[in-house]
PDB file of N, CA and C in Angstrom:
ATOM      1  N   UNK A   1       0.833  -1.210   0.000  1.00  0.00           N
ATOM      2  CA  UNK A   1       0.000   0.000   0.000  1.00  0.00           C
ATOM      3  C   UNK A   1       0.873   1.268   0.000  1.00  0.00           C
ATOM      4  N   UNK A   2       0.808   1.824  -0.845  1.00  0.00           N
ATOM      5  CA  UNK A   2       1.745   3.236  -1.202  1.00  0.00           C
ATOM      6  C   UNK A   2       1.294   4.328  -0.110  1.00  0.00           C
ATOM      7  N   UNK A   3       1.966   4.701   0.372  1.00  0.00           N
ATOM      8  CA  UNK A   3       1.745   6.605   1.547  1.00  0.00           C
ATOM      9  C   UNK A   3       0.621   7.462   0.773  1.00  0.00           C
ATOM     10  N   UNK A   4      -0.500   7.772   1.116  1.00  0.00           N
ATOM     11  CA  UNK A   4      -1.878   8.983   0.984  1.00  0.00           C
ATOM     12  C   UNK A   4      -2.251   9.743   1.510  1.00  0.00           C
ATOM     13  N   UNK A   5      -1.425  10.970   1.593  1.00  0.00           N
ATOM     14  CA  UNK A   5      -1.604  11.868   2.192  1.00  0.00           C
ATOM     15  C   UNK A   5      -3.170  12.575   2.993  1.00  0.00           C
ATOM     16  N   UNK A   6      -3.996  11.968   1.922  1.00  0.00           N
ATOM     17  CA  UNK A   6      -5.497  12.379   2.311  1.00  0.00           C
ATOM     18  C   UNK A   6      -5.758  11.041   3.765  1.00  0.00           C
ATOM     19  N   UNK A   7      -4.872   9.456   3.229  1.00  0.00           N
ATOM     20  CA  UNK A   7      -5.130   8.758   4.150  1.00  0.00           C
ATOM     21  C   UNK A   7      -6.908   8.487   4.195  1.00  0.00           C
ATOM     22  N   UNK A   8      -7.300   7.849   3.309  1.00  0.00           N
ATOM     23  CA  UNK A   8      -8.944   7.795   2.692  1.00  0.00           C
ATOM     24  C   UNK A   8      -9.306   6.445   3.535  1.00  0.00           C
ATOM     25  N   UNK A   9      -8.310   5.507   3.599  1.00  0.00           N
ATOM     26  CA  UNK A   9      -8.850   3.988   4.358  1.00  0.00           C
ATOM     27  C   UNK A   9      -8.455   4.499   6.000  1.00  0.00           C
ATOM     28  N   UNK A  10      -7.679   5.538   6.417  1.00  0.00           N
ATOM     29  CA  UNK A  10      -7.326   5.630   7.412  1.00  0.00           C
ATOM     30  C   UNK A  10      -7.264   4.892   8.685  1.00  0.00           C
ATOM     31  N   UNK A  11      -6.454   3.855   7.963  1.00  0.00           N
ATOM     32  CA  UNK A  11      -6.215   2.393   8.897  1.00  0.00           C
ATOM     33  C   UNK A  11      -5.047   3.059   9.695  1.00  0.00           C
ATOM     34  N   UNK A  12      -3.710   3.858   8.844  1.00  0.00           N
ATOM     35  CA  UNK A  12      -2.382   4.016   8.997  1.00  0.00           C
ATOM     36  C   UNK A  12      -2.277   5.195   8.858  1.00  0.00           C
ATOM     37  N   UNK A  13      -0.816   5.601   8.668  1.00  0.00           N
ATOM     38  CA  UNK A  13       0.007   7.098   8.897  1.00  0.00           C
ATOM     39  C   UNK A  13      -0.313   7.024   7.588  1.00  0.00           C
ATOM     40  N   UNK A  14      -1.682   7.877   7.016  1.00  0.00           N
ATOM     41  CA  UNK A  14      -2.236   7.848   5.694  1.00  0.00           C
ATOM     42  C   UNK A  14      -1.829   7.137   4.470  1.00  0.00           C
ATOM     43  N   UNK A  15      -2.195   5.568   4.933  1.00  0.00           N
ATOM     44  CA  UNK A  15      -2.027   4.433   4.044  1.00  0.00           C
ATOM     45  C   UNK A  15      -3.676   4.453   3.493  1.00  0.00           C
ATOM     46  N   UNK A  16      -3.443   3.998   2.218  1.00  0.00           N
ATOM     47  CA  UNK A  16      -4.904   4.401   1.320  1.00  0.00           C
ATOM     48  C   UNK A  16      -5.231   3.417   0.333  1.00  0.00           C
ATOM     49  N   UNK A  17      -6.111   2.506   0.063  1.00  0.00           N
ATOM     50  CA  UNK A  17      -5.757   1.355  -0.860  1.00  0.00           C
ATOM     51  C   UNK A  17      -6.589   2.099  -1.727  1.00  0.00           C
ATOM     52  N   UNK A  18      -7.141   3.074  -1.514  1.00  0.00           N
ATOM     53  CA  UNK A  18      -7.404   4.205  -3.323  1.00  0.00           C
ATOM     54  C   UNK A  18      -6.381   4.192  -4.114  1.00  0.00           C
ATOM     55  N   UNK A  19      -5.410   4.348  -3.662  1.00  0.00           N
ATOM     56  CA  UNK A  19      -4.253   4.377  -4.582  1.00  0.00           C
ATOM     57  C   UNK A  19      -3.701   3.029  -4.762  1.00  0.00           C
TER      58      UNK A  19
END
């Protein structure tokens, strides 16, 4: 899972499986 700044699944330090 690549770093997401928006952080959309906000499981993690804005980990995002959108991306």
């Amino acid at each position: 899972m690549p770093h997401d700044p928006h952080g959309f699944d906000g499981d993690k330090d804005g980990i995002s499986c959108e991306s």
